[in-house]
Protein backbone atom coordinates (compact mmCIF):
# COMPACT_ATOMS: atom_id res chain seq x y z
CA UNK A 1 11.33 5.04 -20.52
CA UNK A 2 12.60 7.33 -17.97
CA UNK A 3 9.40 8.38 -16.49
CA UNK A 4 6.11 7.10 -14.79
CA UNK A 5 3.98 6.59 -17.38
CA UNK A 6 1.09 7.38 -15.23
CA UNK A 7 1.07 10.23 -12.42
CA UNK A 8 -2.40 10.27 -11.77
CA UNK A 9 -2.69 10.02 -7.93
CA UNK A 10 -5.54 7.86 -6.81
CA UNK A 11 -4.81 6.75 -2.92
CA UNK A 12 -2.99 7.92 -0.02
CA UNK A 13 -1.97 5.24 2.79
CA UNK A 14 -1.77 6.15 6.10
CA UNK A 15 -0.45 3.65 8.56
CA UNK A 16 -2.24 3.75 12.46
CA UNK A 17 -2.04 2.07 15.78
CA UNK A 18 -5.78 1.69 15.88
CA UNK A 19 -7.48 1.82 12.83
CA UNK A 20 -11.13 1.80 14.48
CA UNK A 21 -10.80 4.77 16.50
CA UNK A 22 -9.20 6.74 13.52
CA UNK A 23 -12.17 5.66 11.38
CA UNK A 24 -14.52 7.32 13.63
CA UNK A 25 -12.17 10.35 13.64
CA UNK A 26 -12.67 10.59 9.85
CA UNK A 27 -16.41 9.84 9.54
CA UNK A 28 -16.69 12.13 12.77
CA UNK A 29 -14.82 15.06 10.99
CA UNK A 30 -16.36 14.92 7.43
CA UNK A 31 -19.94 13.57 8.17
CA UNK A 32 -19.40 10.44 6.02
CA UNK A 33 -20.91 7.03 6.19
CA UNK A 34 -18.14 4.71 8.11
CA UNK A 35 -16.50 2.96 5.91
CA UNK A 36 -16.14 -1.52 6.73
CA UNK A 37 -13.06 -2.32 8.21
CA UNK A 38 -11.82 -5.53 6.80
CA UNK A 39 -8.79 -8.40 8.12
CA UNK A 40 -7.74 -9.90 4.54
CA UNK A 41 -6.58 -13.53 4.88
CA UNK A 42 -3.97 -14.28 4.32
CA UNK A 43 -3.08 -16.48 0.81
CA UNK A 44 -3.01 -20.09 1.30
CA UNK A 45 0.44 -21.65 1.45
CA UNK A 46 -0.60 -23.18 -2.26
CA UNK A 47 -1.75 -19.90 -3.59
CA UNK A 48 -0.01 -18.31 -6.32
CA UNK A 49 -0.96 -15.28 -4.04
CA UNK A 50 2.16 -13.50 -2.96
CA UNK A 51 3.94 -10.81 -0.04
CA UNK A 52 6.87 -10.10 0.24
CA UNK A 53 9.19 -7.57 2.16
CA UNK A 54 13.02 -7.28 1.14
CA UNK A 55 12.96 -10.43 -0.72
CA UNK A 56 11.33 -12.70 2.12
CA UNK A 57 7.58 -14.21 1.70
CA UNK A 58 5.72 -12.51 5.20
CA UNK A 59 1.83 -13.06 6.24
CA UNK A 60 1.06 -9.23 5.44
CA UNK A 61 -1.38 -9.31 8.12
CA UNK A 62 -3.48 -6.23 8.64
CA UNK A 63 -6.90 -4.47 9.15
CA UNK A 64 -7.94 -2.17 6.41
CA UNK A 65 -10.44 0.25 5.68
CA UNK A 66 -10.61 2.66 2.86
CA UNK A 67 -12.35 5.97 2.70
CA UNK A 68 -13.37 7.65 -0.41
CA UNK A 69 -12.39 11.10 -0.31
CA UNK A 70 -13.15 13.07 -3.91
CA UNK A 71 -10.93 11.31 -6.63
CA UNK A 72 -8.72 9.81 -4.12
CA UNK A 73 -9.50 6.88 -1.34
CA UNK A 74 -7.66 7.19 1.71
CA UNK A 75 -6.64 3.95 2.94
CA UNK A 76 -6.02 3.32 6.65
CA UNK A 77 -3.57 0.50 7.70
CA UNK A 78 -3.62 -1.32 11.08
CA UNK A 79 -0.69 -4.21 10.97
CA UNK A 80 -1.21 -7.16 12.62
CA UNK A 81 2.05 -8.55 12.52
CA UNK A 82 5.65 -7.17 13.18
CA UNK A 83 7.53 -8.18 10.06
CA UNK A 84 6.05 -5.75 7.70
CA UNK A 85 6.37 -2.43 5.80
CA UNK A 86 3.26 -0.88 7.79
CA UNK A 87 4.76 -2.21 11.21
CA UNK A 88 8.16 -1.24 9.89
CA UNK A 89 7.04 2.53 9.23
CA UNK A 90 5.08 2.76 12.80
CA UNK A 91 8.24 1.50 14.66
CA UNK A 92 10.53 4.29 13.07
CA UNK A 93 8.22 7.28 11.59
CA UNK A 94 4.98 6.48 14.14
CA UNK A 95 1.14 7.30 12.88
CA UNK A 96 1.17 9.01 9.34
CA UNK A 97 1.19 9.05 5.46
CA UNK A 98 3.29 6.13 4.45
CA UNK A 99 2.52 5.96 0.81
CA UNK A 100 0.95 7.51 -2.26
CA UNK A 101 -0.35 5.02 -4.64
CA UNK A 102 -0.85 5.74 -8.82
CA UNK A 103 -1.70 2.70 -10.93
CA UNK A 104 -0.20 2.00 -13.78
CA UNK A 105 0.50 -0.47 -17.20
CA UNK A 106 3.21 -2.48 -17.67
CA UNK A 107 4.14 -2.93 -14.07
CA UNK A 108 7.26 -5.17 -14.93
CA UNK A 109 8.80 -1.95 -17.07
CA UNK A 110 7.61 1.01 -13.88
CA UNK A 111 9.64 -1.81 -11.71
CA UNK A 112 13.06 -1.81 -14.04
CA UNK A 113 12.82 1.68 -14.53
CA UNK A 114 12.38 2.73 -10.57
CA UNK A 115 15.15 0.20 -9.77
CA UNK A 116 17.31 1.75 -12.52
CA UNK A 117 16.75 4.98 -10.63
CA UNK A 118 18.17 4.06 -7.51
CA UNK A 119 14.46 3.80 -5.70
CA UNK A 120 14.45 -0.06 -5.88
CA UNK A 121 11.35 -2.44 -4.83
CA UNK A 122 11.18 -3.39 -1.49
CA UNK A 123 8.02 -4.49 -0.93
CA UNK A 124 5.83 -6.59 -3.54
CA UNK A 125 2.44 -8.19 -2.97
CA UNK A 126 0.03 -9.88 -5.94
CA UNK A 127 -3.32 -11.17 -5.28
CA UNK A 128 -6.60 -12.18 -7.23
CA UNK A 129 -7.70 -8.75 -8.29
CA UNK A 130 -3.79 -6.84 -9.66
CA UNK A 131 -0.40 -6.41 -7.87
CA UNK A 132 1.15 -3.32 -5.75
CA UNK A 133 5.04 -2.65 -5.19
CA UNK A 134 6.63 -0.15 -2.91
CA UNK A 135 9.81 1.75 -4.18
CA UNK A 136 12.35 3.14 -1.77
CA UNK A 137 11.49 6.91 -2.26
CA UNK A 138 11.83 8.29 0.91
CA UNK A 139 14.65 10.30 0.88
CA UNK A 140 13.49 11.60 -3.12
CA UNK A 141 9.29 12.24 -2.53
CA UNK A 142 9.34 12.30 1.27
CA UNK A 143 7.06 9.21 1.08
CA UNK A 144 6.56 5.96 -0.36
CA UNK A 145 5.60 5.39 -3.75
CA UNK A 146 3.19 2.65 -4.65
CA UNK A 147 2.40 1.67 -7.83
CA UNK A 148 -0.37 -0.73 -8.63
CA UNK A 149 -1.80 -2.65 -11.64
CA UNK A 150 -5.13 -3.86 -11.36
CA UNK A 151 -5.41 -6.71 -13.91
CA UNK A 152 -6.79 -10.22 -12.10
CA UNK A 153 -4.14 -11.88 -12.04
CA UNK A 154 -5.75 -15.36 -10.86
């Protein structure tokens, strides 16, 4: 396999500073019904619920809300934390896209084959309903690329 095996696009993350007042910018803008804005909790120490950011197990603390725009949601990500991707990309890059997301089968193969690309995992989390990982794809798409596998894990 030297290829996704899925390229079907189905969410674009943006990362904000304060994710109610951009919600009312989008339902303000296209006239939609505002969309809940949610705090996950975070997994219980005992959970086989998992984050983690270069290697290290982090909280993954945020406030969420995601809009459905056509065949794509747009997800909006408020961290509540500093040791995170989302804080991480508002420190250096500010407000903005910070991924695109496609889901995809056999996760454990799309992970060996971006590492073996040179756009290696940096950011993993797996929770009751699938699993998402971040690649280091920056400097190749411009963005981050998220790939998820919904599955129910627990």
């Amino acid at each position: 396999m030297d290829h996704l095996q899925n390229h079907s696009l189905v969410k674009i993350v943006l990362v904000v500073h304060d994710i109610e007042k951009k919600v009312d910018s989008f339902v303000a803008l296209f006239g939609i019904a505002r969309p809940q804005v949610v705090s996950p909790s975070p997994p219980a120490p005992d959970s086989k619920a998992v984050t983690e950011f270069h290697g290290k197990r982090i909280s993954g603390l945020v406030r969420l809300a995601n809009i459905a725009m056509g065949s794509v949601t747009l997800e909006l990500i408020e961290p509540m934390d500093g040791n995170s991707p989302w804080a991480e990309h508002l420190e250096k890059r500010g407000e903005g896209i910070f991924s695109i997301v496609c889901t995809v089968d056999g996760f454990e193969k799309q992970i060996s084959m971006m590492n073996e690309l040179g756009m290696p995992l940096y950011h993993l989390g797996e929770y009751g309903s699938g699993r998402y990982a971040y690649f280091e794809t920056l400097a190749a798409l411009g963005t981050t690329l998220c790939l998820q596998n919904l599955d129910n894990r627990f």
